[in-house]
C-alpha atoms as a PDB file:
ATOM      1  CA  UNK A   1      18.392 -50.770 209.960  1.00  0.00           C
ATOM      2  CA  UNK A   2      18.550 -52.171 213.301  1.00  0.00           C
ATOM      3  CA  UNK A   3      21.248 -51.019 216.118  1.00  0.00           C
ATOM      4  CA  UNK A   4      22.977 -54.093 215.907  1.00  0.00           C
ATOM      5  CA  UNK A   5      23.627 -53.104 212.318  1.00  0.00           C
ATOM      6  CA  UNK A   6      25.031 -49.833 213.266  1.00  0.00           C
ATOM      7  CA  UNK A   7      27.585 -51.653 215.935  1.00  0.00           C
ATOM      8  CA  UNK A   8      28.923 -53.797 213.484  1.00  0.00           C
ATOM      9  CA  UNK A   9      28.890 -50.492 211.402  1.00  0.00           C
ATOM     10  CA  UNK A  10      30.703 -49.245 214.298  1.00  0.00           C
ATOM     11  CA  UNK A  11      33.082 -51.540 214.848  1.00  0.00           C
ATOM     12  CA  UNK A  12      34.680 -51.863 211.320  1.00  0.00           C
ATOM     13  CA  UNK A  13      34.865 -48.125 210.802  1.00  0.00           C
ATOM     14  CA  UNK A  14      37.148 -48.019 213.895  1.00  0.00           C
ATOM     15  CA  UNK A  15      39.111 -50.747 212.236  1.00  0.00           C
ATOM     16  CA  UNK A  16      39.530 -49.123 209.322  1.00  0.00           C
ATOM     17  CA  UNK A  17      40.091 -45.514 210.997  1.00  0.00           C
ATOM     18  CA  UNK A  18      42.856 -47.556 213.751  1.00  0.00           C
ATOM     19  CA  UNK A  19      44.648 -48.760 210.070  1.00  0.00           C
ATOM     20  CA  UNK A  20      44.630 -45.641 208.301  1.00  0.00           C
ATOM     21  CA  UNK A  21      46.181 -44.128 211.263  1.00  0.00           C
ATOM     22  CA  UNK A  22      49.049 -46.846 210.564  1.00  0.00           C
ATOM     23  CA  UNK A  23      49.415 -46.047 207.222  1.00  0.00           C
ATOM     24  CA  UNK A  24      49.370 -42.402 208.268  1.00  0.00           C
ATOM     25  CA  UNK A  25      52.233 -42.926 210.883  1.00  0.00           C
ATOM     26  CA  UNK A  26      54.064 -44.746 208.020  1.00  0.00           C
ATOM     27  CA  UNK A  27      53.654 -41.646 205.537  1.00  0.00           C
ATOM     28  CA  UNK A  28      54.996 -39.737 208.285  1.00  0.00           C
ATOM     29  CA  UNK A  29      58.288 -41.516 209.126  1.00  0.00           C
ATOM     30  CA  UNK A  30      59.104 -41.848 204.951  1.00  0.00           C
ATOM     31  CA  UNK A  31      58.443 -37.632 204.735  1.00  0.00           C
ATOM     32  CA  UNK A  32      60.970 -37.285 208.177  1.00  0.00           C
ATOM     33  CA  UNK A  33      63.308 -39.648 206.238  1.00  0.00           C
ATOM     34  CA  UNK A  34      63.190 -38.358 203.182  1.00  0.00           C
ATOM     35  CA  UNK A  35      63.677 -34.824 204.658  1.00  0.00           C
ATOM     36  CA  UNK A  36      66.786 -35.633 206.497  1.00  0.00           C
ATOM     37  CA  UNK A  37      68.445 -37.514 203.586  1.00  0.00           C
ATOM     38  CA  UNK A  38      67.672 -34.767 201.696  1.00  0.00           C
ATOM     39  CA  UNK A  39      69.432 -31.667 203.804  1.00  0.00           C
ATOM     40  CA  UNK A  40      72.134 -34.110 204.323  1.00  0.00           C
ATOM     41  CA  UNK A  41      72.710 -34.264 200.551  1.00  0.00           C
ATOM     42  CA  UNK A  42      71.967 -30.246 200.156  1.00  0.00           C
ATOM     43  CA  UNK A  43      74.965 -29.950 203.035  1.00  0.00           C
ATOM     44  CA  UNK A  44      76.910 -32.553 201.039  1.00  0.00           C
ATOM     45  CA  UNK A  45      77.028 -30.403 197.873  1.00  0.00           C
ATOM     46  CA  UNK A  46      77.976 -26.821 199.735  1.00  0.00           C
ATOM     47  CA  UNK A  47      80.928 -28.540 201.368  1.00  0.00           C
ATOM     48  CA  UNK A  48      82.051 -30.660 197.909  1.00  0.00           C
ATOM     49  CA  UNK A  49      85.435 -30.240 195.942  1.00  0.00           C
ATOM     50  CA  UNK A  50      84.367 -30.962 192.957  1.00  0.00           C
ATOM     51  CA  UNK A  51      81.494 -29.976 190.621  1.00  0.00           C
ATOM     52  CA  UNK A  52      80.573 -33.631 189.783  1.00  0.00           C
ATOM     53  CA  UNK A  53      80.078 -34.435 193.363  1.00  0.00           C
ATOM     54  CA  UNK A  54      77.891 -31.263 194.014  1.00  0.00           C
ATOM     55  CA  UNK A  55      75.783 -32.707 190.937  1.00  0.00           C
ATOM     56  CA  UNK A  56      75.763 -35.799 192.637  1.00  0.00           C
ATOM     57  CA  UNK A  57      74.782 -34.915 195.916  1.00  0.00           C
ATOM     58  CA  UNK A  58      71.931 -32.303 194.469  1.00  0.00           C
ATOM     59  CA  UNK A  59      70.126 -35.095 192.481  1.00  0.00           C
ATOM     60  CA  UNK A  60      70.159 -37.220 195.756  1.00  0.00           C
ATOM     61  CA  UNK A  61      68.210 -34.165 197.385  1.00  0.00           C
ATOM     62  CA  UNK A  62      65.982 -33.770 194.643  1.00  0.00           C
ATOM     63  CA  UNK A  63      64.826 -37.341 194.644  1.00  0.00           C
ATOM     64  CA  UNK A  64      64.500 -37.412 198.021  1.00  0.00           C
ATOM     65  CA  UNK A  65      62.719 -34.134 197.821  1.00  0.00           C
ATOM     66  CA  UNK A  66      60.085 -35.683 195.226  1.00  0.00           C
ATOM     67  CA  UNK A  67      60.023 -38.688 197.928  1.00  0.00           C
ATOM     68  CA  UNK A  68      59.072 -36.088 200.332  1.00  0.00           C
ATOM     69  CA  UNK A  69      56.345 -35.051 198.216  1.00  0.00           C
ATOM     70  CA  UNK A  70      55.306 -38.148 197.598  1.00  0.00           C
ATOM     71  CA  UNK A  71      54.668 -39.222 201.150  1.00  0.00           C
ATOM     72  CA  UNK A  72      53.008 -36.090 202.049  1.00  0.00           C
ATOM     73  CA  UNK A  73      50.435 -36.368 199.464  1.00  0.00           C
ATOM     74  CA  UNK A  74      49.753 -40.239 200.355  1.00  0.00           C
ATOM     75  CA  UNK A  75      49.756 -38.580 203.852  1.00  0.00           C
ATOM     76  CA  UNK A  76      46.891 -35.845 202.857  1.00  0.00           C
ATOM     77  CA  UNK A  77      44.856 -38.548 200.957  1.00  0.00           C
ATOM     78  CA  UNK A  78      45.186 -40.846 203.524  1.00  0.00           C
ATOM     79  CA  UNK A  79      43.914 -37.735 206.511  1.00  0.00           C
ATOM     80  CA  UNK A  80      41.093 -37.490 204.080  1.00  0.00           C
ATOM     81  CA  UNK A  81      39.942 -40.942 204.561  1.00  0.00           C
ATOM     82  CA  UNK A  82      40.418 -40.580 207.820  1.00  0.00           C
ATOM     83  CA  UNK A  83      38.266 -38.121 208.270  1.00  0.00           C
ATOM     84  CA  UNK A  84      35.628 -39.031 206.100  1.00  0.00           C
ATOM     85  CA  UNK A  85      35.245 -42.408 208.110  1.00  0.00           C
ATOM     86  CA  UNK A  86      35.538 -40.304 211.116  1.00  0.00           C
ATOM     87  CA  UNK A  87      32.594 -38.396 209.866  1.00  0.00           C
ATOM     88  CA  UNK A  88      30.726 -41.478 209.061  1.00  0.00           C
ATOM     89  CA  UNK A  89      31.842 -43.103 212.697  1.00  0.00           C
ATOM     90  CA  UNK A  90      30.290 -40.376 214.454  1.00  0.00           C
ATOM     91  CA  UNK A  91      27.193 -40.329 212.579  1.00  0.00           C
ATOM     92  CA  UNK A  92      26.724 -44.099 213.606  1.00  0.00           C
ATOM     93  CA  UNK A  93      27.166 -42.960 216.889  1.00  0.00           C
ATOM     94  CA  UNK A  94      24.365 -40.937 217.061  1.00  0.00           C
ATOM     95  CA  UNK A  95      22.049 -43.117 215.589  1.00  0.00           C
ATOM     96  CA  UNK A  96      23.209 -46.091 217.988  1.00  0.00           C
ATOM     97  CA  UNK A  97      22.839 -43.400 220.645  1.00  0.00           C
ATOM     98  CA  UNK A  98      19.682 -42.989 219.377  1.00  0.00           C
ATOM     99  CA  UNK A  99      18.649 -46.044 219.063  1.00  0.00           C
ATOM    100  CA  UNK A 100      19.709 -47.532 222.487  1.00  0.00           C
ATOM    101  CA  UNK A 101      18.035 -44.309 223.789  1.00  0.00           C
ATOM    102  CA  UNK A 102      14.395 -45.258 221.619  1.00  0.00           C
ATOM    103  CA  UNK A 103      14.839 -48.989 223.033  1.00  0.00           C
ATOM    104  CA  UNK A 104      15.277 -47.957 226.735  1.00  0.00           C
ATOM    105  CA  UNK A 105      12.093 -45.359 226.831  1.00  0.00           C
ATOM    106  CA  UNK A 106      10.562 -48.548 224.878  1.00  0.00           C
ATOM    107  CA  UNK A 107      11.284 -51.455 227.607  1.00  0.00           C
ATOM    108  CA  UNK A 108      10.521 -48.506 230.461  1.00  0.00           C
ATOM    109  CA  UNK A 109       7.101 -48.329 228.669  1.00  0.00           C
ATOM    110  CA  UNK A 110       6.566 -52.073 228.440  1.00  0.00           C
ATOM    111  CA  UNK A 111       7.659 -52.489 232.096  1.00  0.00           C
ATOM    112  CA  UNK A 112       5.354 -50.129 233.290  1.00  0.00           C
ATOM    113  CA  UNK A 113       2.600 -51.804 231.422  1.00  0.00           C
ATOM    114  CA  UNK A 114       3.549 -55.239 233.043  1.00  0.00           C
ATOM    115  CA  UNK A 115       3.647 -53.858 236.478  1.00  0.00           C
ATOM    116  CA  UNK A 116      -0.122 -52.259 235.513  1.00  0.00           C
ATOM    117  CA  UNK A 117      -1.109 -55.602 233.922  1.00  0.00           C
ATOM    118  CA  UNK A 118      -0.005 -57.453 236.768  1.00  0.00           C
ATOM    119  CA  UNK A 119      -1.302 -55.070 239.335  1.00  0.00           C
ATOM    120  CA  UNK A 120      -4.699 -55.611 237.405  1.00  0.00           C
ATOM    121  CA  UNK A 121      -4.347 -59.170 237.704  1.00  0.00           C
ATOM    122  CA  UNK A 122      -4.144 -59.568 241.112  1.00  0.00           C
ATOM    123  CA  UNK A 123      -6.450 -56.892 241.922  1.00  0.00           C
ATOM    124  CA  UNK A 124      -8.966 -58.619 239.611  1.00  0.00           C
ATOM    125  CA  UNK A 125      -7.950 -62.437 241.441  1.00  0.00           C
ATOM    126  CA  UNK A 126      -8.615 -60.581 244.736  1.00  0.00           C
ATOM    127  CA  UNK A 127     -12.104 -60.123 243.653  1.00  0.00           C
ATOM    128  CA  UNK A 128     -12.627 -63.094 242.408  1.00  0.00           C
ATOM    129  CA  UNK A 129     -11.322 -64.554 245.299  1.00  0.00           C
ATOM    130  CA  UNK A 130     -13.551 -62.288 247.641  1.00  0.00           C
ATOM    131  CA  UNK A 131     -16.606 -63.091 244.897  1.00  0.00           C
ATOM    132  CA  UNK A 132     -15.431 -67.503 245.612  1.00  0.00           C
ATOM    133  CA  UNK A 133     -15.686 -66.954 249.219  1.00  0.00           C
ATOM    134  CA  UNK A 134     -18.726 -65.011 249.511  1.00  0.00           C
ATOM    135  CA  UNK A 135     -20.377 -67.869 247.311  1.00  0.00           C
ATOM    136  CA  UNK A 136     -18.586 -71.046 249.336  1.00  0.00           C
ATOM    137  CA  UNK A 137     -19.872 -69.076 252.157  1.00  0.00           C
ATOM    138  CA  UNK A 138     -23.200 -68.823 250.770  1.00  0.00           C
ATOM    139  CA  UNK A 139     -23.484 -72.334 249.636  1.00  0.00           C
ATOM    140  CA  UNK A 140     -22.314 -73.781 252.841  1.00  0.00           C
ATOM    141  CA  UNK A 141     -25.443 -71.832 254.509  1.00  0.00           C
ATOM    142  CA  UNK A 142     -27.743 -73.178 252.046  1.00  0.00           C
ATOM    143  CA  UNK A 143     -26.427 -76.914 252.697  1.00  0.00           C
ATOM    144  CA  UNK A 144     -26.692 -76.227 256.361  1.00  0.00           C
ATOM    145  CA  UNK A 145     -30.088 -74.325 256.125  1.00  0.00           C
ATOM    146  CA  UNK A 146     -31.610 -77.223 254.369  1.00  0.00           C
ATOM    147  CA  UNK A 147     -29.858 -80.056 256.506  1.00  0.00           C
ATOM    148  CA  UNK A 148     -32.195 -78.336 259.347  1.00  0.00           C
ATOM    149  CA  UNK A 149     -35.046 -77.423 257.707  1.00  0.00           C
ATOM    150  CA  UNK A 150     -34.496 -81.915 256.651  1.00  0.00           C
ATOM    151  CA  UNK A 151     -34.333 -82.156 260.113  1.00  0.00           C
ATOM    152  CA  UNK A 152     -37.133 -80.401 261.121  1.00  0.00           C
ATOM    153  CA  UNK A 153     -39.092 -82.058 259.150  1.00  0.00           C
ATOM    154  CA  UNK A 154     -37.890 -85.060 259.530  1.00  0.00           C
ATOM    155  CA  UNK A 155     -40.651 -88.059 260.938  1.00  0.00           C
ATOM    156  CA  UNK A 156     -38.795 -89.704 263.888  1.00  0.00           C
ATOM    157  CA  UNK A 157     -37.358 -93.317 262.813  1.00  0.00           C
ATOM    158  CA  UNK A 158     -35.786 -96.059 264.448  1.00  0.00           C
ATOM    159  CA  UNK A 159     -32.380 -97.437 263.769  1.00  0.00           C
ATOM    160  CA  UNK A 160     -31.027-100.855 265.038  1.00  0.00           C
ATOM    161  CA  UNK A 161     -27.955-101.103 267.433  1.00  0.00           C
ATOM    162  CA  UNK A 162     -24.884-102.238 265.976  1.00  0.00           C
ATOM    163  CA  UNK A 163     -24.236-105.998 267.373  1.00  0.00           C
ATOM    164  CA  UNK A 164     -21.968-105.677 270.621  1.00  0.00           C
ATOM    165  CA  UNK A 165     -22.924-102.081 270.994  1.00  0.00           C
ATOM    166  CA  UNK A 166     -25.220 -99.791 272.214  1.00  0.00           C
ATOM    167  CA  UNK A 167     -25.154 -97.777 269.620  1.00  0.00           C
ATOM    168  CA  UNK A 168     -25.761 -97.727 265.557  1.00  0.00           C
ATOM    169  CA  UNK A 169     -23.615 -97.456 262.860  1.00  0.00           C
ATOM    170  CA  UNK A 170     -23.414 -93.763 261.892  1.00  0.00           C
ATOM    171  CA  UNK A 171     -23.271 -94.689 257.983  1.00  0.00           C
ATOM    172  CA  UNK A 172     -23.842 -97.590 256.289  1.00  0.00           C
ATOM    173  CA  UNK A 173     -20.910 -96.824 252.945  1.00  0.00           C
ATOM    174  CA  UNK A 174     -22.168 -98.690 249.834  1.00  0.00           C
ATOM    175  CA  UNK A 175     -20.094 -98.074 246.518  1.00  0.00           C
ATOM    176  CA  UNK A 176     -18.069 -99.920 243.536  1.00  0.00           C
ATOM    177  CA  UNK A 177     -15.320-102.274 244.304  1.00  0.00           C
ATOM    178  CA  UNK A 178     -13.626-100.225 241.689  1.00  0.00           C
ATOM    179  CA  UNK A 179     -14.008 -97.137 243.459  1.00  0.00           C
ATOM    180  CA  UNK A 180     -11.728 -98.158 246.548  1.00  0.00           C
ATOM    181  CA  UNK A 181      -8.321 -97.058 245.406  1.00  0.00           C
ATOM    182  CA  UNK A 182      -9.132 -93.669 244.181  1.00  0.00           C
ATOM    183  CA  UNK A 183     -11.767 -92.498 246.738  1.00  0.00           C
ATOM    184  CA  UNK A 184     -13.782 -94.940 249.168  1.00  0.00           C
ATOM    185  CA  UNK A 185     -10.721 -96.203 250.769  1.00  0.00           C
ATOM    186  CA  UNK A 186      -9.687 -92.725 251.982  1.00  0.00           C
ATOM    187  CA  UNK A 187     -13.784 -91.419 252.373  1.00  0.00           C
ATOM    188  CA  UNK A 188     -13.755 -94.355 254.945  1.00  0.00           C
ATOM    189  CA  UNK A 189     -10.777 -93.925 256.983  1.00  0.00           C
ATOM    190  CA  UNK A 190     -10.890 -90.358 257.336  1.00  0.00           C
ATOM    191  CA  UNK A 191     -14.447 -90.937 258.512  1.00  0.00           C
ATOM    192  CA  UNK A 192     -13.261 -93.267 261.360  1.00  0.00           C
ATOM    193  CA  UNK A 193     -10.759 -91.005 262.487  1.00  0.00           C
ATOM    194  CA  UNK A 194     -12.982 -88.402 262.979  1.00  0.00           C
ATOM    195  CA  UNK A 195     -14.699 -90.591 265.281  1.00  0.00           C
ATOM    196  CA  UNK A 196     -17.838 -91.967 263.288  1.00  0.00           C
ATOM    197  CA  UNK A 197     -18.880 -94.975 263.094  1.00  0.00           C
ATOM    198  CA  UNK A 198     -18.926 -96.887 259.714  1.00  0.00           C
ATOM    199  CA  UNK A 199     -19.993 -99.782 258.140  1.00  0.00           C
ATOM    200  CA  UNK A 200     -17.368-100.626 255.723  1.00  0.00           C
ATOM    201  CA  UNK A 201     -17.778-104.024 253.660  1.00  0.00           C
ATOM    202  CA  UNK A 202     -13.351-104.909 254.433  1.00  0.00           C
ATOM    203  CA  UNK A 203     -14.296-104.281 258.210  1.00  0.00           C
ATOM    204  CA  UNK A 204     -17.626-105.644 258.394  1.00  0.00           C
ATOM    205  CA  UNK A 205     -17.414-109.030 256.508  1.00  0.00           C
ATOM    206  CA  UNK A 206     -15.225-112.162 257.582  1.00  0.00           C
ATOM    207  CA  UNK A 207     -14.313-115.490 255.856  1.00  0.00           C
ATOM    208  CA  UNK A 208     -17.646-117.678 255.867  1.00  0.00           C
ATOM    209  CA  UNK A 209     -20.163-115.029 256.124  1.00  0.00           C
ATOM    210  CA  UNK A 210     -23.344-114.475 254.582  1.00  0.00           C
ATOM    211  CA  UNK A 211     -22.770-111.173 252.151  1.00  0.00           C
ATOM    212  CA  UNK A 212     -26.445-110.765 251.798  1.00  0.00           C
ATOM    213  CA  UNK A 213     -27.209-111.281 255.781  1.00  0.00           C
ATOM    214  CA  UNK A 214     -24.245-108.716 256.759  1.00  0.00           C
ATOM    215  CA  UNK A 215     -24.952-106.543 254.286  1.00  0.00           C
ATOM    216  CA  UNK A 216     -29.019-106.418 255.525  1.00  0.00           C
ATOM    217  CA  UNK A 217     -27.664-105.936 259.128  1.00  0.00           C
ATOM    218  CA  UNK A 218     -25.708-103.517 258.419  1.00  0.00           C
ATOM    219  CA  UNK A 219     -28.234-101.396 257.007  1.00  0.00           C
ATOM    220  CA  UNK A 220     -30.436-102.068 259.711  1.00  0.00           C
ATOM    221  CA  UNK A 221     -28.226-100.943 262.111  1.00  0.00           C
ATOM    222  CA  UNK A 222     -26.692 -98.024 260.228  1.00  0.00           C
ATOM    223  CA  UNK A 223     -28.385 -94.459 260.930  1.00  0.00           C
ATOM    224  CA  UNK A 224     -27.478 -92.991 257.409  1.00  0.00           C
ATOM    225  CA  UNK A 225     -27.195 -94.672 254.094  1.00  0.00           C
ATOM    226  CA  UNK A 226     -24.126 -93.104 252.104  1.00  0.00           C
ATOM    227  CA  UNK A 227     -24.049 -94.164 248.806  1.00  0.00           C
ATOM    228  CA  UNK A 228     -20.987 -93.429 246.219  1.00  0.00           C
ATOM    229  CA  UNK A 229     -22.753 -93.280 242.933  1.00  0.00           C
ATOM    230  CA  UNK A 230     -20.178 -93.397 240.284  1.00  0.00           C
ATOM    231  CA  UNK A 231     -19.989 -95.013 236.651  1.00  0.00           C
ATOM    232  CA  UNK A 232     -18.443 -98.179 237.826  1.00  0.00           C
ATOM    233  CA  UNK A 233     -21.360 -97.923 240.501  1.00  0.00           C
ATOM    234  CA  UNK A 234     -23.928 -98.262 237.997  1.00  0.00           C
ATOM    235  CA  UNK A 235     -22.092-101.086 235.838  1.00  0.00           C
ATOM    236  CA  UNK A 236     -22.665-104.006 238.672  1.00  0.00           C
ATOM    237  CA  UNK A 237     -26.021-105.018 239.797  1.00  0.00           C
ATOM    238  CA  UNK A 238     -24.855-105.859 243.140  1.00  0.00           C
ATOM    239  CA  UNK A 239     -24.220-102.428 244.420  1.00  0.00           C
ATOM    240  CA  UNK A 240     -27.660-101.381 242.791  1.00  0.00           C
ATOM    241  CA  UNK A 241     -29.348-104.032 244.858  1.00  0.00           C
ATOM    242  CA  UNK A 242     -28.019-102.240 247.682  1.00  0.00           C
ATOM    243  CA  UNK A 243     -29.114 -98.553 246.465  1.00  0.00           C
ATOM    244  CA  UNK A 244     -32.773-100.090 246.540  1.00  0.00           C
ATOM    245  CA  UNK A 245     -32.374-101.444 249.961  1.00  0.00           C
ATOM    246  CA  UNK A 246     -31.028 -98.120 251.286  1.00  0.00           C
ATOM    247  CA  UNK A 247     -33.657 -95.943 249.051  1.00  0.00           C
ATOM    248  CA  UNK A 248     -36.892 -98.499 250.712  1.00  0.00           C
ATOM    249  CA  UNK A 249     -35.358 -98.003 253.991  1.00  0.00           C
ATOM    250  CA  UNK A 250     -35.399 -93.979 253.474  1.00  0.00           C
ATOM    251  CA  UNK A 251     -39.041 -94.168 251.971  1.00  0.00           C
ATOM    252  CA  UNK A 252     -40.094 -96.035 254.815  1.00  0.00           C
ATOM    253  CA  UNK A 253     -38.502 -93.552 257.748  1.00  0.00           C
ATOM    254  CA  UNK A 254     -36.496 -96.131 259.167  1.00  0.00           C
ATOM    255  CA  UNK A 255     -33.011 -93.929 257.686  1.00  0.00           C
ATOM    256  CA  UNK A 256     -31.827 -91.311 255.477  1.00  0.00           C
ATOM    257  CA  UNK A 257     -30.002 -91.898 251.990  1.00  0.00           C
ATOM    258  CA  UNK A 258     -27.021 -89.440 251.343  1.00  0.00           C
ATOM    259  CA  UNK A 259     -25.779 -89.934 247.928  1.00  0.00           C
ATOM    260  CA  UNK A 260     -22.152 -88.875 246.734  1.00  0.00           C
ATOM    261  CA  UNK A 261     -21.324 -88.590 242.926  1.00  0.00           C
ATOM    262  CA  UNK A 262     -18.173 -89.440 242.222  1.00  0.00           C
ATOM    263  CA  UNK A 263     -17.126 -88.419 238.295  1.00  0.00           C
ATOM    264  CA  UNK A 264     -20.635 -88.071 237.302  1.00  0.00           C
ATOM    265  CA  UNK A 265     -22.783 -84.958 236.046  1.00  0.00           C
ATOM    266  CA  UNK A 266     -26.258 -84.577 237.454  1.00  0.00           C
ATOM    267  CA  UNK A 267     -27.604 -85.969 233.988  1.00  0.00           C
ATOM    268  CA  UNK A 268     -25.571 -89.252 234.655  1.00  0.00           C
ATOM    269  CA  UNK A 269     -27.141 -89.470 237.821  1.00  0.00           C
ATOM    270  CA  UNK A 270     -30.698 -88.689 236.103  1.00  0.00           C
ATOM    271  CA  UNK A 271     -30.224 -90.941 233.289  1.00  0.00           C
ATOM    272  CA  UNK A 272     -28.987 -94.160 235.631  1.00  0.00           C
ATOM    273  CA  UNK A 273     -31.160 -93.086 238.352  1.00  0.00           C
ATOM    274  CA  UNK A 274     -34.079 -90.565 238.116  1.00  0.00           C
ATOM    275  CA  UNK A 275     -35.620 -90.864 241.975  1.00  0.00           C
ATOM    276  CA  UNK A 276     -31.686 -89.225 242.978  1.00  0.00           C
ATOM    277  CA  UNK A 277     -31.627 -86.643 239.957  1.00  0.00           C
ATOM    278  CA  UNK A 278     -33.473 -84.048 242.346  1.00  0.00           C
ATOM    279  CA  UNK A 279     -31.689 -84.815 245.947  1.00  0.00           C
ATOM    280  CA  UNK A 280     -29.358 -82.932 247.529  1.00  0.00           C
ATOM    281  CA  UNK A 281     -26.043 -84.237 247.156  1.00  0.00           C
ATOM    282  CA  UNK A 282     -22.045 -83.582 247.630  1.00  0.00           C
ATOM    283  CA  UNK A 283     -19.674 -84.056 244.629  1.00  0.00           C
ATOM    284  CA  UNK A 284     -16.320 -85.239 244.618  1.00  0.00           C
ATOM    285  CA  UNK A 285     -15.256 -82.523 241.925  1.00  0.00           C
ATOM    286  CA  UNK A 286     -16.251 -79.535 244.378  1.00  0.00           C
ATOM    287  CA  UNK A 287     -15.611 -81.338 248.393  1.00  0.00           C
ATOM    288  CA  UNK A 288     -12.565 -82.974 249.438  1.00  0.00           C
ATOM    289  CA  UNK A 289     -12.660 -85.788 251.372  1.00  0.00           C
ATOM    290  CA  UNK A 290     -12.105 -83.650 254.524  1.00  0.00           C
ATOM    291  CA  UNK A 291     -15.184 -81.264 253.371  1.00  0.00           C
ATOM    292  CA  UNK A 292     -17.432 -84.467 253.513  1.00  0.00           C
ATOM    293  CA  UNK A 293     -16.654 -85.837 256.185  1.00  0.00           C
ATOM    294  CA  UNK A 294     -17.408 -82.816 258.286  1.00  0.00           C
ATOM    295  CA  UNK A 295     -20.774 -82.621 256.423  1.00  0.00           C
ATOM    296  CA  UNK A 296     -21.332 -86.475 257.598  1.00  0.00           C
ATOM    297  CA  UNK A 297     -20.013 -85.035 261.451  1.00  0.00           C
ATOM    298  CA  UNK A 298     -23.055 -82.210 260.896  1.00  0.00           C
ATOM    299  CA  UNK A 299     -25.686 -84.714 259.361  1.00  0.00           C
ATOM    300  CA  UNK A 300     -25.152 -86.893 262.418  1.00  0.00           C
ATOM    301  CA  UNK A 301     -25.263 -84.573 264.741  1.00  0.00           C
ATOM    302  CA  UNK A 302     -27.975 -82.997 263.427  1.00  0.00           C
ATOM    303  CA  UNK A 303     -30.471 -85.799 262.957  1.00  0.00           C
ATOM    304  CA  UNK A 304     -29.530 -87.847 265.859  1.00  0.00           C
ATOM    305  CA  UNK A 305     -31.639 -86.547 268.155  1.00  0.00           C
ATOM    306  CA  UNK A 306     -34.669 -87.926 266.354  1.00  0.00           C
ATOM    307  CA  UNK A 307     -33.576 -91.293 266.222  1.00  0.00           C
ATOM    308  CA  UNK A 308     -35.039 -94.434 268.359  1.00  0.00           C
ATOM    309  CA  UNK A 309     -32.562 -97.307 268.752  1.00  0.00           C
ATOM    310  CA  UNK A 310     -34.334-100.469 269.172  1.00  0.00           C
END
C-alpha cells in the first residue's frame, strides 16, 4: 500500500472515531437523564400517600433504571469501537510516519546523486572544454604553420593593379548566385569592413558591361582567388568557368586559389572536383564568417610581400 492509501486510511478513521464520540456524548446525556428521572421517581414513592402511587412512581424508576442500563451498555459498546479504531488510527500513523520517513531518506539519496551527477557533468564538460581548446589551439597552429611554410615556398608572382588604384584587389570572391543570401553576402561585407579589398560581382559590374571582360580583370588584378564551392556552385557552368580561370592562374604563379566549402563534405568536393580534394581549405560548418575573414587578413599579410604589381 502506498502512503497516500494510509492518509485516506487516516482520514476516515478520524471521521468515524469524531462520530462515535457523538454517539458516545449522546449515550451519556440519556444515562444522566435517565438517572435523574429515576431518583426523582424513587423520592416520589418515599414521600407518597397512597400505596398505588408508590407503585406508580417505583415502576417509573425501574424503567428508567433499565433505560439507564440500556444507555450504558450502548455507551461501553460504543468506547469499544472507539478504541478499536483508535488502535487501528495509530497504527496508520506509524506506518505513514514511516513511510514519509522512507520517502525523505529516499529523495535525500536521489538529491545527492543529482548534485554528484551534475558535479560529474560539468567536471567532465570542463575537460572537454579544456580537450576543444587545446585542439582549436592546435589546429589554428597547423593552419598558420602551413600558411608560412606556403609562403616560404611560395615562387614570387605578379598581380595587376586594380583600375584607379595603386594597388590590387586582395580577393577576387567567385561563388553561386544562390549562395548570396545565406553566406557570400555577409563573407563579403565583413571582409570590406575589415579593410580588404574585394572584388565582388554587385560592386564590380555596371549596366552595359562586359561580364566576361570584368570578370577576367578582376582576376587579373585580384591577389587571391577565393572560391565558395558549394552544391549550387557546382550546378551552373558559369561559376565553374571561373574556378578554371582562378585554378590556371594559381598553376601558373600569377595568384593563389583559396577554396571555401560551403555545405559540402570533402568527398563532394572530390567527386565534383578532384584537383581541390587534397588543398587546404576552411569550412563553413567549423569557421564563422568572422574566423575567415581573419584567416583572409593573415593570408594577405602573409603573402604580400612576395607579390610584384605590374
Amino acid at each position: 500500500m502506498s502512503i497516500s492509501f494510509d492518509r485516506a486510511t487516516e482520514a476516515r478513521l478520524q471521521r468515524e472515531i469524531a462520530t462515535l464520540q457523538r454517539s458516545q456524548s449522546g449515550e451519556a446525556k440519556k444515562v444522566a437523564d435517565a438517572t435523574k428521572k429515576m431518583n426523582n421517581a424513587v423520592a416520589s414513592a418515599s414521600s407518597a400517600s397512597s400505596a398505588s402511587s408508590t407503585q406508580s412512581y417505583l415502576n417509573t424508576a425501574a424503567r428508567e433504571s433499565r433505560n439507564v442500563e440500556a444507555a450504558q451498555s450502548r455507551q461501553a459498546r460504543i468506547a469499544a469501537d472507539i478504541a478499536q479504531k483508535m488502535e487501528r488510527l495509530t497504527h496508520v500513523q506509524d506506518s505513514i510516519r514511516k513511510r514519509a520517513d522512507k520517502e525523505r531518506r529516499e529523495q535525500a539519496a536521489a538529491s545527492e546523486r543529482q548534485r554528484k551527477s551534475d558535479a560529474d557533468s560539468i567536471k567532465a564538460l570542463q575537460v572537454g572544454n579544456d580537450l576543444l581548446s587545446r585542439d582549436l589551439a592546435s589546429l589554428a597552429a597547423q593552419m598558420t604553420a602551413a600558411i608560412e611554410r606556403q609562403a616560404s615556398e611560395a615562387i614570387p608572382f605578379s598581380v595587376e593593379s586594380a583600375d584607379g588604384s595603386d594597388e590590387p584587389y586582395d580577393f577576387f570572391l567567385s561563388h553561386a548566385w544562390k549562395d548570396k543570401p545565406d553566406f557570400v553576402d555577409g563573407l563579403a561585407a565583413a571582409a570590406r569592413a575589415a579593410g580588404l579589398r574585394v572584388w565582388y560581382d554587385i560592386h564590380a559590374l555596371k549596366w552595359g558591361d562586359s561580364i566576361r571582360q570584368k570578370i577576367d580583370e578582376g582576376l587579373r588584378q585580384s591577389f587571391f582567388g577565393v572560391v565558395v564551392l558549394s552544391p549550387n556552385f557546382f550546378e551552373r557552368p558559369w561559376p565553374q568557368a571561373e574556378l578554371d580561370a582562378i585554378v590556371q592562374k594559381d598553376f601558373s604563379g600569377r595568384g593563389r586559389l583559396l577554396p571555401i566549402w560551403h555545405k559540402l563534405t570533402q568527398d563532394e568536393v572530390a567527386h565534383h572536383a578532384p584537383i581541390l580534394s587534397g588543398r587546404l581549405a576552411l569550412s563553413t560548418s567549423s569557421h564563422s564568417t568572422e574566423a575567415i575573414v581573419e584567416e583572409l587578413i593573415s593570408m594577405r599579410d602573409t603573402f604580400r610581400s612576395a607579390a610584384q604589381l605590374t
